[in-house]
C-alpha atoms as a PDB file:
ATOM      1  CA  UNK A   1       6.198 -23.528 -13.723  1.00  0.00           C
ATOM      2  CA  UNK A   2       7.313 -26.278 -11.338  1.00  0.00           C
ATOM      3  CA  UNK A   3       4.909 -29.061  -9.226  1.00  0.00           C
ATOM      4  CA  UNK A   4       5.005 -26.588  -6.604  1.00  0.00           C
ATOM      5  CA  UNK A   5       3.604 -23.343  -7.939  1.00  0.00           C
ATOM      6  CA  UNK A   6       0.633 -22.226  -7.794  1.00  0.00           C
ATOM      7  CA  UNK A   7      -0.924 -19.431 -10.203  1.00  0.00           C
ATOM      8  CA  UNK A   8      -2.569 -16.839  -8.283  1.00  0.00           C
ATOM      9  CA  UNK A   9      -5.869 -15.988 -10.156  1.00  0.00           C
ATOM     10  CA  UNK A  10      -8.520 -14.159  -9.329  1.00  0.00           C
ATOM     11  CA  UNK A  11     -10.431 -15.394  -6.647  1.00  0.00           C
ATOM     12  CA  UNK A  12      -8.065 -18.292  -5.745  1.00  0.00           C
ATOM     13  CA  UNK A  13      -6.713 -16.293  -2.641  1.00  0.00           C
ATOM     14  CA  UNK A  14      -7.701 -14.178   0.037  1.00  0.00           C
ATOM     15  CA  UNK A  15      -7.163 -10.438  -0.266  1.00  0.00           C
ATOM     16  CA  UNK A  16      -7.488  -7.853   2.371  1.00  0.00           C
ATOM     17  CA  UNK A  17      -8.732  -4.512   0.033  1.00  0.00           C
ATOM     18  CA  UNK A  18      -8.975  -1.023   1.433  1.00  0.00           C
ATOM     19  CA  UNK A  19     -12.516  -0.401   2.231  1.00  0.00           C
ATOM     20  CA  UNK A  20     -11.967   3.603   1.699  1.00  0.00           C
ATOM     21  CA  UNK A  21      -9.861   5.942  -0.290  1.00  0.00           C
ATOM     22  CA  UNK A  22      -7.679   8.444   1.566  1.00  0.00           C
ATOM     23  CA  UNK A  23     -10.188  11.126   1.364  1.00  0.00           C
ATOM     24  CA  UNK A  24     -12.775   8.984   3.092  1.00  0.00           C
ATOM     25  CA  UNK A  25     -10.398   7.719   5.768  1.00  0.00           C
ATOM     26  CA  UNK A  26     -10.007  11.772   6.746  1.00  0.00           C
ATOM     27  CA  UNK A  27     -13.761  13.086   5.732  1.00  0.00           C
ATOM     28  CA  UNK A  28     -14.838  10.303   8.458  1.00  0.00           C
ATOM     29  CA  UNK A  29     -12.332  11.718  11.021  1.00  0.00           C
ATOM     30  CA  UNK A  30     -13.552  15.341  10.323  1.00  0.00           C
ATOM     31  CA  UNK A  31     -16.632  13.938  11.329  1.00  0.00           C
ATOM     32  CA  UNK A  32     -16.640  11.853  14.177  1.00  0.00           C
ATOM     33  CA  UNK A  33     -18.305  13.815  17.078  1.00  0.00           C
ATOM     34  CA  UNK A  34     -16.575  15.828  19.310  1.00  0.00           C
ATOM     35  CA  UNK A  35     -13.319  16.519  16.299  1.00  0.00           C
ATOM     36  CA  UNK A  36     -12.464  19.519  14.905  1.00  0.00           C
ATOM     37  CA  UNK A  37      -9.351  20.608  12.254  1.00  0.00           C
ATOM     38  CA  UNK A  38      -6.783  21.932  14.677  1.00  0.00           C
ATOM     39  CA  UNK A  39      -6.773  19.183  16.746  1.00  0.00           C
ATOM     40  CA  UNK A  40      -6.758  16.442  13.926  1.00  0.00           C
ATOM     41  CA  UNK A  41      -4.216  18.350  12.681  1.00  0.00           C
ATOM     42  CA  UNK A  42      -2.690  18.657  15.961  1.00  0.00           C
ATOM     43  CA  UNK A  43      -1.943  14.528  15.661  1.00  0.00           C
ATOM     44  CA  UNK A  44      -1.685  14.654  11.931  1.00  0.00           C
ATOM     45  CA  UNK A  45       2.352  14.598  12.651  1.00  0.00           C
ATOM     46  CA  UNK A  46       4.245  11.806  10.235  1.00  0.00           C
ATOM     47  CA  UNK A  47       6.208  10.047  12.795  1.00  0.00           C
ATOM     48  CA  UNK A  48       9.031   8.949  10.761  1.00  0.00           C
ATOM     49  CA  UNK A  49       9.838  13.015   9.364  1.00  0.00           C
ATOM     50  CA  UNK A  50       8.140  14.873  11.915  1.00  0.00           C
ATOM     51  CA  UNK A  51       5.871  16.551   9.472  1.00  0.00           C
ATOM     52  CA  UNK A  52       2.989  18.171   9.553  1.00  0.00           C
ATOM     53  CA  UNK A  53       0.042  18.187   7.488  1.00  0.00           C
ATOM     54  CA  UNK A  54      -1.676  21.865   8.227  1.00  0.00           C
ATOM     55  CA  UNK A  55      -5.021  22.076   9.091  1.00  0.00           C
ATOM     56  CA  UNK A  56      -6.013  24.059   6.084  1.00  0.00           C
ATOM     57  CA  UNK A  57      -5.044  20.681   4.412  1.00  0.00           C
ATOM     58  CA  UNK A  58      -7.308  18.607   5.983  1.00  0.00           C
ATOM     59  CA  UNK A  59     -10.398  19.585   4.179  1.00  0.00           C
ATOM     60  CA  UNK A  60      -8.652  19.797   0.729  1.00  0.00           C
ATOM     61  CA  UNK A  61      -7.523  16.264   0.842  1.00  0.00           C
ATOM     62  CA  UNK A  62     -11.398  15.208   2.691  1.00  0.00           C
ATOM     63  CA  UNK A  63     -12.558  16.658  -0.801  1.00  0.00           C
ATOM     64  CA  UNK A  64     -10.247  15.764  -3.247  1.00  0.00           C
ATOM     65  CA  UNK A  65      -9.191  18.911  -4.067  1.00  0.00           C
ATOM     66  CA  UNK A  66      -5.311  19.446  -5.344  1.00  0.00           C
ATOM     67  CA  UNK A  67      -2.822  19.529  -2.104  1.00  0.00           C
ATOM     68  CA  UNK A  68       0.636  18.388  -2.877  1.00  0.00           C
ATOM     69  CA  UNK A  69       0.869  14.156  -2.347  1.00  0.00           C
ATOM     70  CA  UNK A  70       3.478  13.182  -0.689  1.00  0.00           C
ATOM     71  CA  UNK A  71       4.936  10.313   1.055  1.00  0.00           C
ATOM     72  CA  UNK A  72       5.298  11.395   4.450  1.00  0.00           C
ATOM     73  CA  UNK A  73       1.190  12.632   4.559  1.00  0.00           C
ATOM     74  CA  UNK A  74       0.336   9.222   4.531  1.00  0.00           C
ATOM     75  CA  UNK A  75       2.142   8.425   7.979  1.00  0.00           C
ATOM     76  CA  UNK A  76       0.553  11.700   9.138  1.00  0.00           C
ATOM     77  CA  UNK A  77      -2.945  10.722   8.386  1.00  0.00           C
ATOM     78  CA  UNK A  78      -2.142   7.509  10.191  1.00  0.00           C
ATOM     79  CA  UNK A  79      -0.993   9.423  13.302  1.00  0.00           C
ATOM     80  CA  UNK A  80      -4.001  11.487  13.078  1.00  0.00           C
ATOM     81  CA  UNK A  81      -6.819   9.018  12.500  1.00  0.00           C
ATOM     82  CA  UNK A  82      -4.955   5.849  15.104  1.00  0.00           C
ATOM     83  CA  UNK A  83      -5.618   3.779  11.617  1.00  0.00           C
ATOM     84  CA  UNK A  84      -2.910   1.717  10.775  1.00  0.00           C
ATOM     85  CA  UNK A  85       0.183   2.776   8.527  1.00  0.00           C
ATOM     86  CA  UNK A  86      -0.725  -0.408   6.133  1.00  0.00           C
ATOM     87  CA  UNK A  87      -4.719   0.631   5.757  1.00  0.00           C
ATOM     88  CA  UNK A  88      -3.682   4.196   4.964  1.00  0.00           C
ATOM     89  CA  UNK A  89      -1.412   3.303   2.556  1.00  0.00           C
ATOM     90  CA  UNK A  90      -3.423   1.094   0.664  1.00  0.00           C
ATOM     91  CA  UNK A  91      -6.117   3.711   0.578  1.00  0.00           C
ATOM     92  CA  UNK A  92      -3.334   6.769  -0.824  1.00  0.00           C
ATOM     93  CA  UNK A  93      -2.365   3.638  -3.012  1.00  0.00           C
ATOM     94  CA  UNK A  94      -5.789   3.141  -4.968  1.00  0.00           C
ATOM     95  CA  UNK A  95      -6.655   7.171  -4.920  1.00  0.00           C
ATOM     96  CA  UNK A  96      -3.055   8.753  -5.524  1.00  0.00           C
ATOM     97  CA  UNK A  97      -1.830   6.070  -8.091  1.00  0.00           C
ATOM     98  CA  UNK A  98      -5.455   3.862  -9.144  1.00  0.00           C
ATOM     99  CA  UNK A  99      -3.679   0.910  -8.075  1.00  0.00           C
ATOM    100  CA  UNK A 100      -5.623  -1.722  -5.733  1.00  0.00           C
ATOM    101  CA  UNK A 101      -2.568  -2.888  -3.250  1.00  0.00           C
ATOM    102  CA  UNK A 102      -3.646  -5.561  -1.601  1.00  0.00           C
ATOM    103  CA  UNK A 103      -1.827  -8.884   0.828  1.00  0.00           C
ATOM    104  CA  UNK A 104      -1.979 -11.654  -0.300  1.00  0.00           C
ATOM    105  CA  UNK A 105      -2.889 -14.705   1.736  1.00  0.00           C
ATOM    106  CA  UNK A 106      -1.893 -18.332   0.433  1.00  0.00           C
ATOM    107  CA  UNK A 107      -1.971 -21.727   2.473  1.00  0.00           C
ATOM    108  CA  UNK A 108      -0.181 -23.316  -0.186  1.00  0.00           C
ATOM    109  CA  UNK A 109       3.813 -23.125   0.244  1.00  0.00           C
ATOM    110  CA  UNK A 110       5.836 -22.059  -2.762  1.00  0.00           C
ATOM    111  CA  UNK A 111       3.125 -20.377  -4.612  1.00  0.00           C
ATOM    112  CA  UNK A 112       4.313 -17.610  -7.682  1.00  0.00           C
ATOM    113  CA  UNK A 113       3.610 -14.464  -7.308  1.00  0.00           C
ATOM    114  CA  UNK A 114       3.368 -12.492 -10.793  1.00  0.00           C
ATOM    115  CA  UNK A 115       4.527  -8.957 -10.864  1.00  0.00           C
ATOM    116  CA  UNK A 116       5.260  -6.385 -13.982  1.00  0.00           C
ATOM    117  CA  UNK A 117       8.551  -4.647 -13.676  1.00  0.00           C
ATOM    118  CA  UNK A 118      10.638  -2.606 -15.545  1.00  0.00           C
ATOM    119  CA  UNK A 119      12.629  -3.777 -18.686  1.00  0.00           C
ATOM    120  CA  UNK A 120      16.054  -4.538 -17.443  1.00  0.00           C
ATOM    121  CA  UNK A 121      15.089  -4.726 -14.130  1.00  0.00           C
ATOM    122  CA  UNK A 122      16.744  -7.656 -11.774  1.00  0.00           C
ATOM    123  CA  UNK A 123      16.101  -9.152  -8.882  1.00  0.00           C
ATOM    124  CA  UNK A 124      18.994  -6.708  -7.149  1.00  0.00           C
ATOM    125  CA  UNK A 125      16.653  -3.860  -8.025  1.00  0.00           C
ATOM    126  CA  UNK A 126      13.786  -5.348  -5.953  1.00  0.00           C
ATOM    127  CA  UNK A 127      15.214  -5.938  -1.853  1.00  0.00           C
ATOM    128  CA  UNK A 128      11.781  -4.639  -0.605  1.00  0.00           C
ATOM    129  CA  UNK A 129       9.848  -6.962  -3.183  1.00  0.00           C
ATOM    130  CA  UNK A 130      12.038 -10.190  -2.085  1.00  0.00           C
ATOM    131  CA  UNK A 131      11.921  -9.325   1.692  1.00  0.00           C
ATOM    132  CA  UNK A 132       7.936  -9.148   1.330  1.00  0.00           C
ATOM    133  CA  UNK A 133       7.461 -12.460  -0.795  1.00  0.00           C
ATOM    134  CA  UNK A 134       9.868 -13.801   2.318  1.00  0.00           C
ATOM    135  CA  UNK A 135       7.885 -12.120   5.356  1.00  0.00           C
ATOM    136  CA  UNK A 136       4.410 -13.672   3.328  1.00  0.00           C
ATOM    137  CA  UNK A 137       6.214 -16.953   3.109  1.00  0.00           C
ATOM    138  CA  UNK A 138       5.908 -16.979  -1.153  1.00  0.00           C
ATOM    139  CA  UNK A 139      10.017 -17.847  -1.715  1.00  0.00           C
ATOM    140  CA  UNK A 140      12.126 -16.291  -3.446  1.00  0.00           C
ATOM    141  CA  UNK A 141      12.022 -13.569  -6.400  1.00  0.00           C
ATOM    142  CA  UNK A 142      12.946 -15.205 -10.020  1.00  0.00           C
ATOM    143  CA  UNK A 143      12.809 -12.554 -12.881  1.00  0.00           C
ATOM    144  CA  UNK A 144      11.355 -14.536 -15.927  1.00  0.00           C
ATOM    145  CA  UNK A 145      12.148 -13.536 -19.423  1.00  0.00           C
ATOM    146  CA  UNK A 146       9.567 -12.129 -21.642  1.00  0.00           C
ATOM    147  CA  UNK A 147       7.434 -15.391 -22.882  1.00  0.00           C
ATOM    148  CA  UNK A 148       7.783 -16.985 -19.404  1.00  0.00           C
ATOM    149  CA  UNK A 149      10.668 -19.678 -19.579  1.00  0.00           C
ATOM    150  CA  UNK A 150      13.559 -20.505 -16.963  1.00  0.00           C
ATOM    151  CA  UNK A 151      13.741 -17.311 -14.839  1.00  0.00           C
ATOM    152  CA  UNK A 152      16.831 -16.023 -13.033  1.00  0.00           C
ATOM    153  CA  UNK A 153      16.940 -16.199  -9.595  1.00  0.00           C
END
């Protein structure tokens, strides 16, 4: 590790963490006055394929029950609640997969970012990892070896 990075532990950093799981983001819009199914699912349109989630659906994935998970409900959910894409996401993130996505927030330039990949993964494999250490302002992606050591940039 260089002069100039930082090891994120926990604690050191600020993370913004989903307050709900998906289930809870949609259970809350079945609920709020004045909503019913067909026209939440009237909205519940993902904007990028143009799907729709049905409204039989709605109360399935308010309870947890088994619908099929896929990609494009999370945009629809979005569309149908006015949440953000990002807080959705997170949310299908820690209920669909258990994982806890969260952004992290450093003030100190050149911090390292730790992430588990693949074996014989490289840093080709990861654009959308590189372009988000970029857009958070955390360099550039360096695959270490296993044991740590000079990494490959």
């Amino acid at each position: 590790m260089s002069e100039n990075d930082t090891p994120i532990r926990p604690g050191t950093g600020e993370a913004e963490r989903p307050a709900t799981l998906l289930r809870d983001i949609v259970r809350a819009a079945i609920d709020r006055p004045g909503e019913n199914l067909r026209s939440l699912s009237a909205r519940a349109v993902d904007p990028e394929t143009g799907q729709k989630i049905a409204h039989n659906t709605l109360p399935k994935i308010a309870s947890g029950e088994g619908y099929r998970r896929e990609r494009w409900i999370i945009g629809a959910v979005a569309a149908a609640t006015g949440l953000p894409l990002e807080t959705v996401q997170a949310a299908a993130s820690v209920e669909w997969t258990g994982l806890d996505v969260a952004k992290l927030r450093t003030s100190k330039p050149g911090a390292t970012v730790v992430v588990a990949y693949a074996e014989g993964t490289s840093p080709h494999d990861l654009p959308v990892l590189q372009e988000k250490l970029k857009e958070l302002g955390l360099g550039n992606l360096r695959i270490l070896p296993d044991g740590g050591g000079d990494g490959v940039s």
